[in-house]
C-alpha atoms as a PDB file:
ATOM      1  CA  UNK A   1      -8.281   5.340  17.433  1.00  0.00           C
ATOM      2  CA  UNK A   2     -12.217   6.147  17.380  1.00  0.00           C
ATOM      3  CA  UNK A   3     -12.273   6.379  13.506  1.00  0.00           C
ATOM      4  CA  UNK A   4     -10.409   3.041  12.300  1.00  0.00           C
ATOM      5  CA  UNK A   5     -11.572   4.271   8.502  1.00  0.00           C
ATOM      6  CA  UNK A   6     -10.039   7.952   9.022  1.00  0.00           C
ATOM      7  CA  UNK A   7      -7.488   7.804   6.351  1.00  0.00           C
ATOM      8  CA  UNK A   8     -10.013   6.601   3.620  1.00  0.00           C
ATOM      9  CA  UNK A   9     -12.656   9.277   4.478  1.00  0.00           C
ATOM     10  CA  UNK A  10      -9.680  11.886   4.925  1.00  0.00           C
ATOM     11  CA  UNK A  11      -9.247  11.136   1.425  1.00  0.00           C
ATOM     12  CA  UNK A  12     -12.490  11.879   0.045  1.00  0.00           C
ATOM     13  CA  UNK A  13     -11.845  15.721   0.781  1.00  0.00           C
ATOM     14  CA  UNK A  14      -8.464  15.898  -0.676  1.00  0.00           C
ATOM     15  CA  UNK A  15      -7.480  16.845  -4.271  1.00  0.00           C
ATOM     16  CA  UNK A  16      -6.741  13.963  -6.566  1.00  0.00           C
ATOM     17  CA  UNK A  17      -2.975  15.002  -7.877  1.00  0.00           C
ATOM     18  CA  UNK A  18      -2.534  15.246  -3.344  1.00  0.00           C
ATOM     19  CA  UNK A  19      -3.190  11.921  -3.172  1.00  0.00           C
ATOM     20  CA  UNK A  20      -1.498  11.063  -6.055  1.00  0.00           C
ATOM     21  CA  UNK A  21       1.527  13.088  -4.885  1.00  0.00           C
ATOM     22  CA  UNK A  22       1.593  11.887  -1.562  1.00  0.00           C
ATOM     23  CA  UNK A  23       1.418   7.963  -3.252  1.00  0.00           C
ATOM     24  CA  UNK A  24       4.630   8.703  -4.804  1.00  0.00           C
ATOM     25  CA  UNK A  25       6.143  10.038  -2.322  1.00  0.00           C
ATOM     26  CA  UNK A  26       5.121   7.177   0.203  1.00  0.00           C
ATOM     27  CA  UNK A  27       6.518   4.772  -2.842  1.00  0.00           C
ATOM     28  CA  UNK A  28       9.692   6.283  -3.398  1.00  0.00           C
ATOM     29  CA  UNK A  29      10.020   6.369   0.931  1.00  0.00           C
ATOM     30  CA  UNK A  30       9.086   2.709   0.831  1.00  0.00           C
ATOM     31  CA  UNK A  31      11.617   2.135  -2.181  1.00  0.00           C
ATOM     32  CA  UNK A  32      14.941   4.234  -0.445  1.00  0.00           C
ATOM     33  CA  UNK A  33      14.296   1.771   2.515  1.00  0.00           C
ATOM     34  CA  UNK A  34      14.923  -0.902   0.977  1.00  0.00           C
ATOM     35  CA  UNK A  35      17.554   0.200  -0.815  1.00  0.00           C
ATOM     36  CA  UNK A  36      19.137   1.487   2.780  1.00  0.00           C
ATOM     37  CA  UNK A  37      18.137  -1.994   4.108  1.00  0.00           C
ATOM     38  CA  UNK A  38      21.252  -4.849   4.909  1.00  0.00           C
ATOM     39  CA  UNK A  39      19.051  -8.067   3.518  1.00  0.00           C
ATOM     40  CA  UNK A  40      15.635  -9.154   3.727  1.00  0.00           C
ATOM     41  CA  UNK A  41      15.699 -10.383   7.082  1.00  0.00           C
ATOM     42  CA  UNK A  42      16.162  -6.710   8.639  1.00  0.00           C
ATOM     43  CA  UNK A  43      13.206  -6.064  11.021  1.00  0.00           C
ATOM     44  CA  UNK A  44      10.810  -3.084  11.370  1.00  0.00           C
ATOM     45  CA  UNK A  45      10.595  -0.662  14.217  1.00  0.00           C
ATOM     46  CA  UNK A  46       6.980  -0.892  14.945  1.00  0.00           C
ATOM     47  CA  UNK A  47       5.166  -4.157  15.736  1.00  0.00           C
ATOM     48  CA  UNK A  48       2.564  -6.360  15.266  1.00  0.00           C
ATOM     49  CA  UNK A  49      -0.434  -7.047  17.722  1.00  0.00           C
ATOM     50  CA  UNK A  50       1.693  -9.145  19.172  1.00  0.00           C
ATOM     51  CA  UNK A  51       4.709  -7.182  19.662  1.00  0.00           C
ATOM     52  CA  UNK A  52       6.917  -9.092  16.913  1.00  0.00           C
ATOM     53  CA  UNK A  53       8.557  -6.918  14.368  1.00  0.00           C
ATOM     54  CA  UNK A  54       8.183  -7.985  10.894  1.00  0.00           C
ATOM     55  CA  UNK A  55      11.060  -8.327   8.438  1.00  0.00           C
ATOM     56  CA  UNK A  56      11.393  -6.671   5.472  1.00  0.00           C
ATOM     57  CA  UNK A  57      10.903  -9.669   3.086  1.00  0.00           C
ATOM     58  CA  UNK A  58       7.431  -9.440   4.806  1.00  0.00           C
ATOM     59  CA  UNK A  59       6.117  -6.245   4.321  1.00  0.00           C
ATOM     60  CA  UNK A  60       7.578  -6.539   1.025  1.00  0.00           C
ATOM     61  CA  UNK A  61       5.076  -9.641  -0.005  1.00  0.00           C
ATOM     62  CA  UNK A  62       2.798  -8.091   1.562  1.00  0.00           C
ATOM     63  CA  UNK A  63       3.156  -5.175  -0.235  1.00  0.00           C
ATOM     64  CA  UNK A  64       2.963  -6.796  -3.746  1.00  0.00           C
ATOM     65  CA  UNK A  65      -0.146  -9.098  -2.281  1.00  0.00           C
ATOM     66  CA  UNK A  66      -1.888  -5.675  -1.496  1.00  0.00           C
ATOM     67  CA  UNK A  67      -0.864  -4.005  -4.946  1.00  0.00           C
ATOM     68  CA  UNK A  68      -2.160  -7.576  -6.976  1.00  0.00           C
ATOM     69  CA  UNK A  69      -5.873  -7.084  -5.032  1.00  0.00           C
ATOM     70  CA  UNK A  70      -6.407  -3.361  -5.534  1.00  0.00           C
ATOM     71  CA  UNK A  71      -4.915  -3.473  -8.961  1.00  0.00           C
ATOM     72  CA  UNK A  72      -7.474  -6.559  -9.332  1.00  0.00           C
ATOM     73  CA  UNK A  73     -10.342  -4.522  -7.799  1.00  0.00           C
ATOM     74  CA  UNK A  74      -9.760  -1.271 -10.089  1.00  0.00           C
ATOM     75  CA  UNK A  75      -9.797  -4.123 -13.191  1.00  0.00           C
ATOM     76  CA  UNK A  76     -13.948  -5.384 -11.938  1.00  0.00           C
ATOM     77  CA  UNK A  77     -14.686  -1.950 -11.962  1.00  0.00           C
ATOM     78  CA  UNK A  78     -13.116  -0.935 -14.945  1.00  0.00           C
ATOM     79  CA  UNK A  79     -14.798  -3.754 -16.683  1.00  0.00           C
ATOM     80  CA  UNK A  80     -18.221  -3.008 -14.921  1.00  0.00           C
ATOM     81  CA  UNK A  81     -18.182   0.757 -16.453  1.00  0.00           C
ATOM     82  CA  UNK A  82     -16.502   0.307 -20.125  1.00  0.00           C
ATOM     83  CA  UNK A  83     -17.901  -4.209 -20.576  1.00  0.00           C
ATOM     84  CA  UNK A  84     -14.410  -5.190 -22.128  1.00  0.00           C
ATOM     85  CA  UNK A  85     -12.997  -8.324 -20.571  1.00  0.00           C
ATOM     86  CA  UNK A  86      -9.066  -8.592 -20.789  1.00  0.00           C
ATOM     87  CA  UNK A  87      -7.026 -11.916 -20.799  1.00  0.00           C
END
């Protein structure tokens, strides 16, 4: 892909209760998979850069690991605009 930052300038132009729309729909995707799912150890269909599939228990940490950073990174800035510090 030229444009490796597409989706984050894409979303610049769109309509804040879109994107909040289309999060909830990509979270309630995400959680009907699992649900579908036979364990943990069930692999994806795409692949990594090297070609090996990842397993669900994977993308699932990673999924929470993502989550704990942004939800830390909306904290900073919260902090940064209103100065309260919380525990």
């Amino acid at each position: 892909m030229a444009d490796p930052d597409f989706d984050f300038r894409l979303a610049l132009e769109k309509d804040p209760d879109e994107l909040r729309r289309r999060y909830r729909d990509a979270c309630n995707r995400s959680r009907q998979i699992t649900a579908d799912a036979r364990d943990l150890d069930q692999l994806s269909v795409s692949t990594a850069v090297g070609g090996k599939p990842f397993t669900l228990r994977w993308m699932l940490l990673h999924l929470i690991e993502e989550t704990a950073r942004h939800a830390g990174h909306a904290d900073l800035l919260r902090e940064a605009i209103d100065g309260t510090v919380g525990e």
